[in-house]
C-alpha atoms as a PDB file:
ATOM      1  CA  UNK A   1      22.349-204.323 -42.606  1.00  0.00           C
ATOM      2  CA  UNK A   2      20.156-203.409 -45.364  1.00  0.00           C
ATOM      3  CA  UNK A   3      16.666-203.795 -44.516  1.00  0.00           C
ATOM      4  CA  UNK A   4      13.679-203.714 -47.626  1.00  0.00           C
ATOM      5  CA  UNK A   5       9.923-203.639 -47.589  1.00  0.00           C
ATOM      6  CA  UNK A   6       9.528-207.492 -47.764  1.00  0.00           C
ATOM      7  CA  UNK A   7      12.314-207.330 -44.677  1.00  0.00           C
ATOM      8  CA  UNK A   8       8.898-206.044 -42.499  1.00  0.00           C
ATOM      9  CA  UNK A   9       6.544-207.642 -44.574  1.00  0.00           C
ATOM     10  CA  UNK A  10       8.076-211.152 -43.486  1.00  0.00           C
ATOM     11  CA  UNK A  11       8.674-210.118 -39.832  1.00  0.00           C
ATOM     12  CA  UNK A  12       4.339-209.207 -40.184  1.00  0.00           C
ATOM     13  CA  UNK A  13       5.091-205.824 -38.933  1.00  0.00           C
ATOM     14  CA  UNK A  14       2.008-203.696 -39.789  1.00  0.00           C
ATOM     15  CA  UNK A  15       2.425-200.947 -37.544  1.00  0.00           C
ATOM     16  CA  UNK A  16       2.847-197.550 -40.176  1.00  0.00           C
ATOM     17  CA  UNK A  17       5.411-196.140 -37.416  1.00  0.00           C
ATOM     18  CA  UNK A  18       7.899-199.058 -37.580  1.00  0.00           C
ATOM     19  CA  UNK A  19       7.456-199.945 -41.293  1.00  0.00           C
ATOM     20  CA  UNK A  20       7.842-195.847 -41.828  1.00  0.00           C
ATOM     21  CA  UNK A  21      11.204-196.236 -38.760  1.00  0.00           C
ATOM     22  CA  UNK A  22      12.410-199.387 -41.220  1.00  0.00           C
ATOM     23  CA  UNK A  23      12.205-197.270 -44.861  1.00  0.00           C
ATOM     24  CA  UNK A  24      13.797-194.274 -42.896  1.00  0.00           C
ATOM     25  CA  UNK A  25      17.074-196.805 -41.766  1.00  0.00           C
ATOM     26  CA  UNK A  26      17.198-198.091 -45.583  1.00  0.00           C
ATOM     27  CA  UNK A  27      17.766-194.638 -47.194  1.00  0.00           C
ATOM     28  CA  UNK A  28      20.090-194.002 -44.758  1.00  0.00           C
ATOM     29  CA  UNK A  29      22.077-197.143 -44.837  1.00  0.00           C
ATOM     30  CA  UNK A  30      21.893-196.715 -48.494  1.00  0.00           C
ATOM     31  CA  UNK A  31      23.455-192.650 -48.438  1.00  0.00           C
ATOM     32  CA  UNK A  32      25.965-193.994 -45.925  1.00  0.00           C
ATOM     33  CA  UNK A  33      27.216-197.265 -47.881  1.00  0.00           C
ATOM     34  CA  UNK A  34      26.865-195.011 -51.059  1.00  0.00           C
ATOM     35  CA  UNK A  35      29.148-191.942 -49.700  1.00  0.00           C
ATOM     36  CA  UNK A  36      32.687-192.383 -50.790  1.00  0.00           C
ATOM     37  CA  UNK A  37      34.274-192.176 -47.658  1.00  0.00           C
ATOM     38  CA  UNK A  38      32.393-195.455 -46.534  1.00  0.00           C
ATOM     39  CA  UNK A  39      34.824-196.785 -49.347  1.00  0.00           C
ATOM     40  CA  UNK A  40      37.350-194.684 -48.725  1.00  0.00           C
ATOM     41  CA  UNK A  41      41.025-196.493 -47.522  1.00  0.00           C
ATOM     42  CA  UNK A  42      42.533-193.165 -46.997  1.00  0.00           C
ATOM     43  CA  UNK A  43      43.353-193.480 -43.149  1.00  0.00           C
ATOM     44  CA  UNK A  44      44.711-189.529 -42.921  1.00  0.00           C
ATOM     45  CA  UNK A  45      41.006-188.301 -44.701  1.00  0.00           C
ATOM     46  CA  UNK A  46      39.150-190.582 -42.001  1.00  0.00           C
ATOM     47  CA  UNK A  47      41.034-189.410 -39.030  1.00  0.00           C
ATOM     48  CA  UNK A  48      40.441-185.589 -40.351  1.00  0.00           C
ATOM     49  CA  UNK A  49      37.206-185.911 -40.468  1.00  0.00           C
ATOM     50  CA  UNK A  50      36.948-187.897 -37.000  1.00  0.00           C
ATOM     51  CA  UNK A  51      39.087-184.782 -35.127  1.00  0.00           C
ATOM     52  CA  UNK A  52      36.159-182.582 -37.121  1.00  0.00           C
ATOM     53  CA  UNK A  53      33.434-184.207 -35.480  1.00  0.00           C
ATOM     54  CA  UNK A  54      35.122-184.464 -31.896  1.00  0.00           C
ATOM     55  CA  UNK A  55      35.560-180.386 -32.897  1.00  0.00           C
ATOM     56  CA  UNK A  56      32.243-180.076 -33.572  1.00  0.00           C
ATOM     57  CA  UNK A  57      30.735-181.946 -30.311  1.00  0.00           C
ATOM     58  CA  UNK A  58      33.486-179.370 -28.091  1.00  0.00           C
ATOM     59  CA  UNK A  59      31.864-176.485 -29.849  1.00  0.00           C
ATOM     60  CA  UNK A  60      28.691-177.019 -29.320  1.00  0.00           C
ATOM     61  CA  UNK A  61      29.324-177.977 -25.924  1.00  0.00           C
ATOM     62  CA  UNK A  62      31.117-174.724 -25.064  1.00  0.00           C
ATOM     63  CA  UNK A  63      28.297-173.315 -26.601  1.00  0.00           C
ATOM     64  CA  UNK A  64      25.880-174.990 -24.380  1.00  0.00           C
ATOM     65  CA  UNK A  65      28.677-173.903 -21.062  1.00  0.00           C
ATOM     66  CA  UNK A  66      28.327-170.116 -22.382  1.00  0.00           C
ATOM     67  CA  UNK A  67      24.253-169.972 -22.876  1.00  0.00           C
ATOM     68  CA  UNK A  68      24.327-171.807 -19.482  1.00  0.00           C
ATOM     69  CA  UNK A  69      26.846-168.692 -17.992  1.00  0.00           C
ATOM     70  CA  UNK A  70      25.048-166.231 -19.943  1.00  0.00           C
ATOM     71  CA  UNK A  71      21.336-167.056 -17.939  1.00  0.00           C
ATOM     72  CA  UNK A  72      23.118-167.648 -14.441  1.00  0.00           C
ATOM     73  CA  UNK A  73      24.556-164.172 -14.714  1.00  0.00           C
ATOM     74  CA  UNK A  74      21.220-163.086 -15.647  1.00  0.00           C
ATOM     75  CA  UNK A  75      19.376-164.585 -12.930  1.00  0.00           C
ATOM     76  CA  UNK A  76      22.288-163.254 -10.191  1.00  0.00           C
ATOM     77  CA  UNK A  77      21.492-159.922 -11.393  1.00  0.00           C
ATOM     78  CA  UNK A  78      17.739-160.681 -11.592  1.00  0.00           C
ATOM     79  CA  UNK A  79      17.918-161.021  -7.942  1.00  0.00           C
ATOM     80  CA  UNK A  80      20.380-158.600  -6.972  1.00  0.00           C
ATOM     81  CA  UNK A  81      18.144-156.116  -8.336  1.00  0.00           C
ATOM     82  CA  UNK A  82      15.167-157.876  -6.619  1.00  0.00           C
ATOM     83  CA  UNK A  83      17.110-157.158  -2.963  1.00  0.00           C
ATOM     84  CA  UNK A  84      17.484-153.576  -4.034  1.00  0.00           C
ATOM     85  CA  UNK A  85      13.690-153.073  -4.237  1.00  0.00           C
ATOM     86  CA  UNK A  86      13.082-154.837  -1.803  1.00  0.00           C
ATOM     87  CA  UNK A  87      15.467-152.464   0.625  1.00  0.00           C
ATOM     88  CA  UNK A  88      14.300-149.054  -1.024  1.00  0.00           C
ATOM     89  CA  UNK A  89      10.307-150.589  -0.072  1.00  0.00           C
ATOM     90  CA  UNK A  90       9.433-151.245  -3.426  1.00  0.00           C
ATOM     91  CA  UNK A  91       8.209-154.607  -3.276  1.00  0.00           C
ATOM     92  CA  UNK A  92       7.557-156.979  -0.642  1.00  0.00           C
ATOM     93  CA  UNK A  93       8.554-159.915   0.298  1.00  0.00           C
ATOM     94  CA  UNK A  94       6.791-162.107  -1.857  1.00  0.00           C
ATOM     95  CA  UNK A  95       8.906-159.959  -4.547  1.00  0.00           C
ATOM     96  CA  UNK A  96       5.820-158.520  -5.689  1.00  0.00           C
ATOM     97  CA  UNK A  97       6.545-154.785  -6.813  1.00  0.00           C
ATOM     98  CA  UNK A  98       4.124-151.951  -5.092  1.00  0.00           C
ATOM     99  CA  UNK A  99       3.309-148.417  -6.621  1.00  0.00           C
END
């Protein structure tokens, strides 16, 4: 669906945000329609670049698992080392450290 200037013009849409929102989806339906896998029959090349993308969404969601791993281990040691000072008398309980 390729959308143009008058397309918002003769829907009397004045609001900059959605005539700026409507420009933005033309480019982009014009790069995608443009790109010559849109044409592209080649079933093998599509499905490559379909297991790329699933790839892609498992790495970054591993990625996201691991940062998420990374600050619990962080925060177990955070208060692990919190109970030790707290048992030597080096902070109360409110965690707040004395000297």
């Amino acid at each position: 669906m390729l959308l143009s200037n008058s397309s918002s013009a003769d829907m009397s849409i004045e609001d900059p945000e959605v005539v700026e929102m409507l420009n933005q989806i033309e480019e982009l339906e014009k790069k995608l329609f443009s790109h010559p896998l849109h044409k592209s029959q080649n079933e093998h090349q599509l499905k490559c670049f379909q297991r790329k993308a699933e790839v892609n969404y498992e790495i970054q969601q591993l990625k996201s698992k691991m940062c998420d791993s990374q600050l619990q281990k962080f925060r177990d040691e955070l208060r692990n080392r919190s109970q030790v000072l707290k048992k030597l008398g080096h902070s109360d309980a409110d965690g707040t450290i004395k000297i």
